[in-house]
Structures are given as C-alpha cells and as structure tokens.
PDB file of N, CA and C in Angstrom:
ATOM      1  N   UNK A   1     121.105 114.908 117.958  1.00  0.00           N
ATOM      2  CA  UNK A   1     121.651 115.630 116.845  1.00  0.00           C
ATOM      3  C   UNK A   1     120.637 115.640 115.693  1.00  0.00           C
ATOM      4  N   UNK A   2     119.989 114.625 115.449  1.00  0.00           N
ATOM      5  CA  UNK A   2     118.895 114.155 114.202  1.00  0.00           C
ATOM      6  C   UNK A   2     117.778 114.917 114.760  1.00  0.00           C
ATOM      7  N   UNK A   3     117.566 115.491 115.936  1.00  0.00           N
ATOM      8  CA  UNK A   3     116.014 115.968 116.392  1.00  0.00           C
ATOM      9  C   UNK A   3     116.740 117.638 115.601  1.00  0.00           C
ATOM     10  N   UNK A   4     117.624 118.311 116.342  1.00  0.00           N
ATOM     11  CA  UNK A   4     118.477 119.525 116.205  1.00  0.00           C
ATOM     12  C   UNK A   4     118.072 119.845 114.506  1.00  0.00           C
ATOM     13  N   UNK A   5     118.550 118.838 113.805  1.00  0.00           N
ATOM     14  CA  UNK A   5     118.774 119.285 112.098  1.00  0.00           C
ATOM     15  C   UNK A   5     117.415 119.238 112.059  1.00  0.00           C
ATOM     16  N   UNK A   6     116.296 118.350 112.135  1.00  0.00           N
ATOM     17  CA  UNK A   6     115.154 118.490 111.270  1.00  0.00           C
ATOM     18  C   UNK A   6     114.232 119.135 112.353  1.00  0.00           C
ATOM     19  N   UNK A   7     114.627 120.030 113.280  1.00  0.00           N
ATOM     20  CA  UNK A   7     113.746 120.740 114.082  1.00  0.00           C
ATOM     21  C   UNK A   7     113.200 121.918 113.329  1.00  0.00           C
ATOM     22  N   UNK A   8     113.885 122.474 112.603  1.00  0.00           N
ATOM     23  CA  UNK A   8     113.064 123.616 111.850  1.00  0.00           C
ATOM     24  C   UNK A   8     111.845 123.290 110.683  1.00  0.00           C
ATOM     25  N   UNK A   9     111.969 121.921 110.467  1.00  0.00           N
ATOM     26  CA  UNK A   9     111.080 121.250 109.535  1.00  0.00           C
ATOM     27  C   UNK A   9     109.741 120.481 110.283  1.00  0.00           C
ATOM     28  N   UNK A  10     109.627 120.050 111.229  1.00  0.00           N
ATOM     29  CA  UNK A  10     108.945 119.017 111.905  1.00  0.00           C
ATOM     30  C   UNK A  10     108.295 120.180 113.341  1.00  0.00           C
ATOM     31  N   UNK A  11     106.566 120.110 112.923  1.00  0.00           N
ATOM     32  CA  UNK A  11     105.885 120.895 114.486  1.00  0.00           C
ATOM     33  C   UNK A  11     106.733 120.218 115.366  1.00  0.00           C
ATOM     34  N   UNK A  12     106.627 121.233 116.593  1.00  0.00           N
ATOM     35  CA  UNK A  12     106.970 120.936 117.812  1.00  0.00           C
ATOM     36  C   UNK A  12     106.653 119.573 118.717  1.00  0.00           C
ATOM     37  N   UNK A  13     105.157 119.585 118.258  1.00  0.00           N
ATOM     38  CA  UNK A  13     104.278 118.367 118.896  1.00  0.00           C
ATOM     39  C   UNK A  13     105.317 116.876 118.472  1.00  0.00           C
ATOM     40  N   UNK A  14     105.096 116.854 117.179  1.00  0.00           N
ATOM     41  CA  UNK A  14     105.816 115.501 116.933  1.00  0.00           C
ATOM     42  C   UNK A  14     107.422 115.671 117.176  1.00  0.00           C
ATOM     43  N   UNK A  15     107.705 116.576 117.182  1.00  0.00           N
ATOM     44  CA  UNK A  15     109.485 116.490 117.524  1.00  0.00           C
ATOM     45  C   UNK A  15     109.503 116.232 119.245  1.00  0.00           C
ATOM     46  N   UNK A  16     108.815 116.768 119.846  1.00  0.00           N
ATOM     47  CA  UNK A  16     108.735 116.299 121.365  1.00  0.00           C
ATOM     48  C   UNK A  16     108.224 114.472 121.486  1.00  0.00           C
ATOM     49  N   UNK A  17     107.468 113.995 120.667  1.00  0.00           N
ATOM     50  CA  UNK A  17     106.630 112.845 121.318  1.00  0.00           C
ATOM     51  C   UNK A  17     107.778 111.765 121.178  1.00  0.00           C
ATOM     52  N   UNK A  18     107.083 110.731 122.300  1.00  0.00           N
ATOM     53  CA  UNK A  18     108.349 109.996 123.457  1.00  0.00           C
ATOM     54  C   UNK A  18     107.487 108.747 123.297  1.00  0.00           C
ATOM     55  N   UNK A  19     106.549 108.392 122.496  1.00  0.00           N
ATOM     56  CA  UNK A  19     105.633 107.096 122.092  1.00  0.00           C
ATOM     57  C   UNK A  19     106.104 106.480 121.031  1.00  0.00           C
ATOM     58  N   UNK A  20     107.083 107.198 120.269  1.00  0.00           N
ATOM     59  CA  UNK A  20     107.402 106.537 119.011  1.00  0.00           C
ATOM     60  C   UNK A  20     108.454 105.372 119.202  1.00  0.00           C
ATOM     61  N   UNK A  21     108.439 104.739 118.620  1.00  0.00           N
ATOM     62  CA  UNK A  21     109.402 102.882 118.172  1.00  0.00           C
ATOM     63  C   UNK A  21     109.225 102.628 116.729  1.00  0.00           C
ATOM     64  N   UNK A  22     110.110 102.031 116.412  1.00  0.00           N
ATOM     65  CA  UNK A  22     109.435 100.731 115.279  1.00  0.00           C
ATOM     66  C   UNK A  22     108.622 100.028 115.256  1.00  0.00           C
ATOM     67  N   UNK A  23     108.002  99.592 114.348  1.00  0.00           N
ATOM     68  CA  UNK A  23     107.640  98.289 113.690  1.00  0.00           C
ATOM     69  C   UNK A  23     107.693  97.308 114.501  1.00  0.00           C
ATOM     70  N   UNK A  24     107.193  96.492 115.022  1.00  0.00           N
ATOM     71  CA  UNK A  24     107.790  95.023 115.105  1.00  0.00           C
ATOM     72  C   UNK A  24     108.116  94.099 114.179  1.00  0.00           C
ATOM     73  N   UNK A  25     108.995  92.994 114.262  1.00  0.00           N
ATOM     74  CA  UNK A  25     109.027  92.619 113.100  1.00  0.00           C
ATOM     75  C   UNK A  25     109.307  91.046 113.585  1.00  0.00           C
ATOM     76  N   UNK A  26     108.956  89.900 113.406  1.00  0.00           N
ATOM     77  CA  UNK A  26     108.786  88.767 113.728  1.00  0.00           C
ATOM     78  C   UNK A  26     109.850  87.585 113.440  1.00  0.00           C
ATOM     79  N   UNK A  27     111.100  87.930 114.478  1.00  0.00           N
ATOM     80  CA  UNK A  27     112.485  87.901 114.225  1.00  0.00           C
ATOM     81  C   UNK A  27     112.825  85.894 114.630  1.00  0.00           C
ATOM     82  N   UNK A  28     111.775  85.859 115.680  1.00  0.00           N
ATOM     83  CA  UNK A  28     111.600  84.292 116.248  1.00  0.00           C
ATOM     84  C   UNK A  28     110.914  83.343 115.196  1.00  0.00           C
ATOM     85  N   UNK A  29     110.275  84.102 114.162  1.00  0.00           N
ATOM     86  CA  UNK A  29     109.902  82.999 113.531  1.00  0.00           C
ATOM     87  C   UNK A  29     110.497  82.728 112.233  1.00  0.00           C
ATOM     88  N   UNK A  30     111.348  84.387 111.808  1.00  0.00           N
ATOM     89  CA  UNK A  30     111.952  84.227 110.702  1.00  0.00           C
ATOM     90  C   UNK A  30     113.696  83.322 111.020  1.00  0.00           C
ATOM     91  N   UNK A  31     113.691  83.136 111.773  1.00  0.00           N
ATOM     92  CA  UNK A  31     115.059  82.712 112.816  1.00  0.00           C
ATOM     93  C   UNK A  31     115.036  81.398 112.950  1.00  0.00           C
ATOM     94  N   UNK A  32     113.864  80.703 113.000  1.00  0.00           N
ATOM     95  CA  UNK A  32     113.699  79.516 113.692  1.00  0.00           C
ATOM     96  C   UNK A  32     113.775  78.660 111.967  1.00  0.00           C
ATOM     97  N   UNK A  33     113.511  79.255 111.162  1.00  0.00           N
ATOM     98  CA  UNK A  33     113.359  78.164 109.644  1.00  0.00           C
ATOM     99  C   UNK A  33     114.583  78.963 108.263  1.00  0.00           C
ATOM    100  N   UNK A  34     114.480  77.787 107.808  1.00  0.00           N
ATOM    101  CA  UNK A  34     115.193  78.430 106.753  1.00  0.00           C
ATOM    102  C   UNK A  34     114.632  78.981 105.809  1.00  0.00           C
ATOM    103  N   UNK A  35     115.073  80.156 105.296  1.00  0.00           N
ATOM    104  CA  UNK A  35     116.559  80.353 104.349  1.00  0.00           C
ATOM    105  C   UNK A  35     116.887  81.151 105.954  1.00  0.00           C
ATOM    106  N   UNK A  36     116.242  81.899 106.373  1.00  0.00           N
ATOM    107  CA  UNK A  36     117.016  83.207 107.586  1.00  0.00           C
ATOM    108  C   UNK A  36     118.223  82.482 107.909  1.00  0.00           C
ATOM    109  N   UNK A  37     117.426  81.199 108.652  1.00  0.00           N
ATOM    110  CA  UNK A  37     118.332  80.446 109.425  1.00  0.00           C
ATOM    111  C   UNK A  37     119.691  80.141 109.400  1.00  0.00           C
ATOM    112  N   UNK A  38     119.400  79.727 108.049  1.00  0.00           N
ATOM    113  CA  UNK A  38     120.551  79.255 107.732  1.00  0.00           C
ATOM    114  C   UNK A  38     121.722  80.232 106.921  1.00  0.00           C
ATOM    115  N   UNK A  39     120.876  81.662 106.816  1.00  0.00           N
ATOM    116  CA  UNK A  39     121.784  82.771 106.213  1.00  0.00           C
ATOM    117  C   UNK A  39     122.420  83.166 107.088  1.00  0.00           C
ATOM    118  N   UNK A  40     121.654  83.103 108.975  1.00  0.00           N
ATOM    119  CA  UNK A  40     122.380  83.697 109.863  1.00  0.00           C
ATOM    120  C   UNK A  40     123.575  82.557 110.073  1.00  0.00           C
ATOM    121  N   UNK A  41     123.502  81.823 110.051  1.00  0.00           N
ATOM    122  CA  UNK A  41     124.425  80.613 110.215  1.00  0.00           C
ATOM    123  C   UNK A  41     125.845  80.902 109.660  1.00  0.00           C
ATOM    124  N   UNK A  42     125.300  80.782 108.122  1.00  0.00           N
ATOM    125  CA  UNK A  42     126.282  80.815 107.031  1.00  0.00           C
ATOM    126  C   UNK A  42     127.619  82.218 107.257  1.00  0.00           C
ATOM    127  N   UNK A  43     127.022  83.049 107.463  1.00  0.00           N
ATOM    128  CA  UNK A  43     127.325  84.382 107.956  1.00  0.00           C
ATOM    129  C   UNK A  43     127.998  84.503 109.216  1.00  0.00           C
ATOM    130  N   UNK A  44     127.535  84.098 110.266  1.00  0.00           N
ATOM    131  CA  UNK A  44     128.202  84.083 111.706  1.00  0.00           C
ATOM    132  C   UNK A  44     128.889  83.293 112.193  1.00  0.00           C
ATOM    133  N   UNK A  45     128.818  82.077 111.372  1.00  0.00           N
ATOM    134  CA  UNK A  45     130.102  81.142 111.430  1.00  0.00           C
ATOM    135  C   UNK A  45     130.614  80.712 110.581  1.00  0.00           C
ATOM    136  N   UNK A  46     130.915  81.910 109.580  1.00  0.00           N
ATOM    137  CA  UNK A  46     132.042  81.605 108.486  1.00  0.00           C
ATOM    138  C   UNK A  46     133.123  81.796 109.197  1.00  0.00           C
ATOM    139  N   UNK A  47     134.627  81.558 108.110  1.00  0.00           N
ATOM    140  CA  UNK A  47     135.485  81.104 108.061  1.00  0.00           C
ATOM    141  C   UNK A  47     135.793  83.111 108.360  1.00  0.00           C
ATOM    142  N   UNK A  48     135.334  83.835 108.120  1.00  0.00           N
ATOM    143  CA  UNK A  48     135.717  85.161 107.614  1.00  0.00           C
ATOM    144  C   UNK A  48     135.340  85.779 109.562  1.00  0.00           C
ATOM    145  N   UNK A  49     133.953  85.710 109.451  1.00  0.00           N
ATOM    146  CA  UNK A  49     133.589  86.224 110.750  1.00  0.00           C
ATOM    147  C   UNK A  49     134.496  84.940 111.625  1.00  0.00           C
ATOM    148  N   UNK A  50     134.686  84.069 112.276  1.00  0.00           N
ATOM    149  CA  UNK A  50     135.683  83.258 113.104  1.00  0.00           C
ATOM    150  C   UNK A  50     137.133  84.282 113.088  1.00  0.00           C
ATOM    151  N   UNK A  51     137.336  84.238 112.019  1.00  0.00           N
ATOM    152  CA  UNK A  51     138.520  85.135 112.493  1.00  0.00           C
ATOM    153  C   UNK A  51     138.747  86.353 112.626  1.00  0.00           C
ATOM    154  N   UNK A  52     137.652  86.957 112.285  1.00  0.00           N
ATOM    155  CA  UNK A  52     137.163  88.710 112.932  1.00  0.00           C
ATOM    156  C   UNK A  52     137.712  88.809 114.645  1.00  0.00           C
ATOM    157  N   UNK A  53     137.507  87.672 114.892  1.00  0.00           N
ATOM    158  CA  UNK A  53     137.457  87.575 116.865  1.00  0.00           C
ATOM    159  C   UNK A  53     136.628  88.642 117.541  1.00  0.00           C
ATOM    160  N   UNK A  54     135.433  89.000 116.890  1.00  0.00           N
ATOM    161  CA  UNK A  54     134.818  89.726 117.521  1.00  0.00           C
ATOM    162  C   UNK A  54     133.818  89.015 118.589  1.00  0.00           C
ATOM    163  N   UNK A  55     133.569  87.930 117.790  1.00  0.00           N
ATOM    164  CA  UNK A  55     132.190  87.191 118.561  1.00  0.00           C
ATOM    165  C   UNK A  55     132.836  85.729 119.128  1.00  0.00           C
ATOM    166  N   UNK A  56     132.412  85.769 120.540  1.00  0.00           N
ATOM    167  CA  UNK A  56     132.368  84.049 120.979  1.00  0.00           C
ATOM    168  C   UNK A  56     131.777  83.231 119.924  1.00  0.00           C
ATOM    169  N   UNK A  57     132.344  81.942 119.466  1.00  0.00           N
ATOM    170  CA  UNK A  57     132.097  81.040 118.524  1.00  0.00           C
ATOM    171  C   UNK A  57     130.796  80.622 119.542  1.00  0.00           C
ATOM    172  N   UNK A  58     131.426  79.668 120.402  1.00  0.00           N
ATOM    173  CA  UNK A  58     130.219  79.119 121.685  1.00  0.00           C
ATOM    174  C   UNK A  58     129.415  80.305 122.176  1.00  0.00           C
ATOM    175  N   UNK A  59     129.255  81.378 122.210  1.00  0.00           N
ATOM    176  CA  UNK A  59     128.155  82.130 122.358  1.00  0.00           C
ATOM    177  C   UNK A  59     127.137  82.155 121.040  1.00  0.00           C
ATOM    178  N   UNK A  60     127.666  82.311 119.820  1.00  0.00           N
ATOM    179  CA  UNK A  60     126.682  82.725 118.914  1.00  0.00           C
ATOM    180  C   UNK A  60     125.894  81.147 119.048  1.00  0.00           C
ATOM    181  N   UNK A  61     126.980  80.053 118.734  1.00  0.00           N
ATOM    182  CA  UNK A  61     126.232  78.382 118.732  1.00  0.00           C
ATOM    183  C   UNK A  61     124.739  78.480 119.438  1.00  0.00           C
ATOM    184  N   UNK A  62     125.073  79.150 120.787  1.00  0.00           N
ATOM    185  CA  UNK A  62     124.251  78.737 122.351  1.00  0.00           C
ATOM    186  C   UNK A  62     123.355  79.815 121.662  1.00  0.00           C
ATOM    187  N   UNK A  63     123.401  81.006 121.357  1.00  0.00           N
ATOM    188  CA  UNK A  63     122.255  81.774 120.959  1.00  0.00           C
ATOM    189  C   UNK A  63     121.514  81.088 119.728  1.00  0.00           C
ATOM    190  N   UNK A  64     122.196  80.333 118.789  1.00  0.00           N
ATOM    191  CA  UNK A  64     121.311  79.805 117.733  1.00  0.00           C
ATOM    192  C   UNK A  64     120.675  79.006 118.148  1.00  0.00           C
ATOM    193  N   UNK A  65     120.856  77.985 119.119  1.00  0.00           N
ATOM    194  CA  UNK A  65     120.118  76.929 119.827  1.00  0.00           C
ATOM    195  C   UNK A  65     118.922  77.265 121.131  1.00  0.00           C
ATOM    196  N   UNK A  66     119.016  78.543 121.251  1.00  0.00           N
ATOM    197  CA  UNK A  66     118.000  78.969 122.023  1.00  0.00           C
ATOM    198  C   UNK A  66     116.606  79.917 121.385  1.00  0.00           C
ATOM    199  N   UNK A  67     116.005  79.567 122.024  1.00  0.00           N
ATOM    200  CA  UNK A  67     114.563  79.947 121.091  1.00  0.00           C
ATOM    201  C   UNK A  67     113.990  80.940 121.652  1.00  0.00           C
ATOM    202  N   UNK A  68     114.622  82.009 122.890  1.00  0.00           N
ATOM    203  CA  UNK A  68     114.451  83.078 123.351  1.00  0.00           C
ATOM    204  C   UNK A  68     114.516  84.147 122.671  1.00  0.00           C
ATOM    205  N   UNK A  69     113.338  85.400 122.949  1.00  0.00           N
ATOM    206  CA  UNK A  69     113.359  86.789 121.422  1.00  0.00           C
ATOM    207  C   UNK A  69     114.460  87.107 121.971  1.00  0.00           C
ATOM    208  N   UNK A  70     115.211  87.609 123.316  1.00  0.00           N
ATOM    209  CA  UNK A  70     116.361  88.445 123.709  1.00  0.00           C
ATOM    210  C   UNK A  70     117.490  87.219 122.778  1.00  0.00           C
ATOM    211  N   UNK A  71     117.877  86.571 122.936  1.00  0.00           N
ATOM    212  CA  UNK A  71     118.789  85.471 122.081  1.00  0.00           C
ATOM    213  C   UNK A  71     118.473  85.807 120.231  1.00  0.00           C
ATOM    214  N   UNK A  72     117.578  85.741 119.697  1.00  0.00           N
ATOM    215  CA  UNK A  72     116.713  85.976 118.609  1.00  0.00           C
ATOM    216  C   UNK A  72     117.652  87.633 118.052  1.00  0.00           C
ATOM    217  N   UNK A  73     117.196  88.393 119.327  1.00  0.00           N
ATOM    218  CA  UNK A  73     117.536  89.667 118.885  1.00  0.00           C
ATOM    219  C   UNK A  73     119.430  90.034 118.789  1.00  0.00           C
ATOM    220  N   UNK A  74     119.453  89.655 119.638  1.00  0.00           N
ATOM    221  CA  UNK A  74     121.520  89.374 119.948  1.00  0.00           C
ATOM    222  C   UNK A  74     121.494  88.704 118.624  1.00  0.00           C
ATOM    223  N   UNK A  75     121.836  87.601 117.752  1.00  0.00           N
ATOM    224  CA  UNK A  75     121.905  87.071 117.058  1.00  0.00           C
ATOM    225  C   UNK A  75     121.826  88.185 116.045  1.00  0.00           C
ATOM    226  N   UNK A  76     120.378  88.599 115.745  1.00  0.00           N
ATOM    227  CA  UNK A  76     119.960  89.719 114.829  1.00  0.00           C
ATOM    228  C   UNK A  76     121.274  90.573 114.785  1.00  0.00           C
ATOM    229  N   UNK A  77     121.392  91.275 115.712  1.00  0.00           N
ATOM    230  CA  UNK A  77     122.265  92.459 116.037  1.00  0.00           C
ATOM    231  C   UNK A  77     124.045  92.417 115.735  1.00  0.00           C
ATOM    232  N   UNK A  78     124.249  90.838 115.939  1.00  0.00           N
ATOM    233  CA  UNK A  78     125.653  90.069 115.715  1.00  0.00           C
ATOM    234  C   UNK A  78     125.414  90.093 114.493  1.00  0.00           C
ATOM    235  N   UNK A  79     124.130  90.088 113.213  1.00  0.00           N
ATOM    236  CA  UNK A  79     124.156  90.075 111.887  1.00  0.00           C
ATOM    237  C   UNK A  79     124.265  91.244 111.100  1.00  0.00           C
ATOM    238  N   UNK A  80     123.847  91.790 111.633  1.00  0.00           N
ATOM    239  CA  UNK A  80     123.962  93.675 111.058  1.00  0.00           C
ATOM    240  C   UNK A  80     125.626  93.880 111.228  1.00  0.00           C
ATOM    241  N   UNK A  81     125.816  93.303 112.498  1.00  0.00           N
ATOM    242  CA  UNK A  81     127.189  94.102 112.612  1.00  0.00           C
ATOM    243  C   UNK A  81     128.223  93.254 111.543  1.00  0.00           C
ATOM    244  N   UNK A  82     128.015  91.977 111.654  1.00  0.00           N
ATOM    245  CA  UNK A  82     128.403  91.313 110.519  1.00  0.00           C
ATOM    246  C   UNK A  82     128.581  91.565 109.014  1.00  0.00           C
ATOM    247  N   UNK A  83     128.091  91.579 108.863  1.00  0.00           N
ATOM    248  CA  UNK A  83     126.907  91.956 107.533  1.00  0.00           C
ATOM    249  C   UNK A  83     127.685  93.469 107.023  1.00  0.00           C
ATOM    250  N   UNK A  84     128.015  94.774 108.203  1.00  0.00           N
ATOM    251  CA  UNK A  84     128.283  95.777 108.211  1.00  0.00           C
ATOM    252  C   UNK A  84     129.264  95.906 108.000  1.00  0.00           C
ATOM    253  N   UNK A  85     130.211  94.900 108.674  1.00  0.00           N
ATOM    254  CA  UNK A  85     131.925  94.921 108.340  1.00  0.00           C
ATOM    255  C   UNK A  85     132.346  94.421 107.352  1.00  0.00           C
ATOM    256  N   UNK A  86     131.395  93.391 106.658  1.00  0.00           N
ATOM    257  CA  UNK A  86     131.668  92.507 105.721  1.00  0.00           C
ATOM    258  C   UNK A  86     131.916  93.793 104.690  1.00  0.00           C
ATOM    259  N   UNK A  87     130.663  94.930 104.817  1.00  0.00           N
ATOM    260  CA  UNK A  87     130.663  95.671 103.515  1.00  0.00           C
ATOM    261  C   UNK A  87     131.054  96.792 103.316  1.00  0.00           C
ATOM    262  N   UNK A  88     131.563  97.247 104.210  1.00  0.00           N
ATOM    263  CA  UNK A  88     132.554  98.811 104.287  1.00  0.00           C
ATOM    264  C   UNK A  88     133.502  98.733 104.964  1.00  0.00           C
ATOM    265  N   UNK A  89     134.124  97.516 105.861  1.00  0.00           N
ATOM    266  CA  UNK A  89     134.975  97.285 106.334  1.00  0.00           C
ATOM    267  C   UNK A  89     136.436  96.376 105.116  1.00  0.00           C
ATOM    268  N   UNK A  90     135.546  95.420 105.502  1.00  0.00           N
ATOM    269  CA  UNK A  90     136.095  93.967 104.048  1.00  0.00           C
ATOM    270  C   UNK A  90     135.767  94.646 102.715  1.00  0.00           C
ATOM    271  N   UNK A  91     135.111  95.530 102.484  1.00  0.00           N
ATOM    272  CA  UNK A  91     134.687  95.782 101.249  1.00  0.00           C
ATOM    273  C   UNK A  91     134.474  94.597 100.027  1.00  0.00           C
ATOM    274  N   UNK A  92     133.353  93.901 100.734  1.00  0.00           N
ATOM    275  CA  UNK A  92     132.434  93.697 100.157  1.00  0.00           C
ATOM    276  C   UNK A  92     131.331  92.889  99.645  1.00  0.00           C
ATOM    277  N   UNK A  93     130.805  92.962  98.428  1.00  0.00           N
ATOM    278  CA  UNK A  93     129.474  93.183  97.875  1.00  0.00           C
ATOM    279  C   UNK A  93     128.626  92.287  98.618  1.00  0.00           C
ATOM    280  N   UNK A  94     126.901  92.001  98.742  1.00  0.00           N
ATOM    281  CA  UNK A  94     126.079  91.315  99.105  1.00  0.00           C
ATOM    282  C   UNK A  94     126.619  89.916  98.516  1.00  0.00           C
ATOM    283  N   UNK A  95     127.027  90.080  96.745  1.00  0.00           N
ATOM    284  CA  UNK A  95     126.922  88.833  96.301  1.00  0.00           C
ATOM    285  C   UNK A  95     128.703  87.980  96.570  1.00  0.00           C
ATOM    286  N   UNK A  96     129.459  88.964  96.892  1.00  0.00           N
ATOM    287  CA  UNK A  96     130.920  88.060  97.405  1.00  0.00           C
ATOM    288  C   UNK A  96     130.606  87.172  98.599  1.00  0.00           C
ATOM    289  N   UNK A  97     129.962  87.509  99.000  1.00  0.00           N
ATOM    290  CA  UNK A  97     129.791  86.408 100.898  1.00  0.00           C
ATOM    291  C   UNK A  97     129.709  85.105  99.822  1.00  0.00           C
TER     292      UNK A  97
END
C-alpha cells in the first residue's frame, strides 16, 4: 500500500529495489546492562503488563536470562508492543509508567 501512494513520487529503480533493510542496531549489548535493562524489566514485568495477560511471565523471565540476539529481539518486540498499549491503549504518557 506504502509502495502504491509514493509511487508517483519515487523513480521506478528505487521503488522496485529488494536490498533495502534497516540499520542495525546493537540490541545484545544495549540489553545486557543497565539503564535498557532494567527499563525492559521495569516495563515487562510490571504490575500493569502481568495483568495485560498478553505475555508468559516465565517466557519473558527465560528470554531476559538468555543472551541469544533472536531472545534479545522477542524481548525488543514484547517492548514496543508494551510500550504501545501502554500509550494509546492505557492512555498513557512516557512519564506515567
């Protein structure tokens, strides 16, 4: 749908190319120390997310204790979504958590 709208704006060449990704971004090391650490913590096993019942309690634990990027990235991804409900769902702010 996003290629469709900005197809009349963007050559052909780059609207076709199939090489593009992100960034990397160095999720194992910001994960492994604090503040991340302990923001993902604070966040995924609050009192608020526990009773969301979206996420295994013992799954997120076992992913924080593992030092794998696929674990690293799940975690990540459990935080966005977190993070996401907290703020248009729960409505709200960064600074209420």
């Amino acid at each position: 749908m996003l290629r469709e709208a900005v197809a009349p704006f963007i050559v052909p060449e780059v609207l076709r190319r199939k090489d593009k990704m992100g960034f990397p971004v160095p999720l194992g090391e910001w994960m492994r120390r604090p503040p991340v650490r302990d923001f993902v913590c604070d966040i995924l096993l609050s009192r608020r997310s526990r009773q969301r019942g979206i996420y295994s309690l013992q799954a997120l634990e076992t992913l924080a204790g593992t030092d794998d990027n696929g674990s690293r990235r799940a975690l990540w991804g459990a935080l966005c979504l977190e993070l996401w409900h907290q703020t248009f769902i729960d409505n709200l702010s960064a600074d209420a958590c």
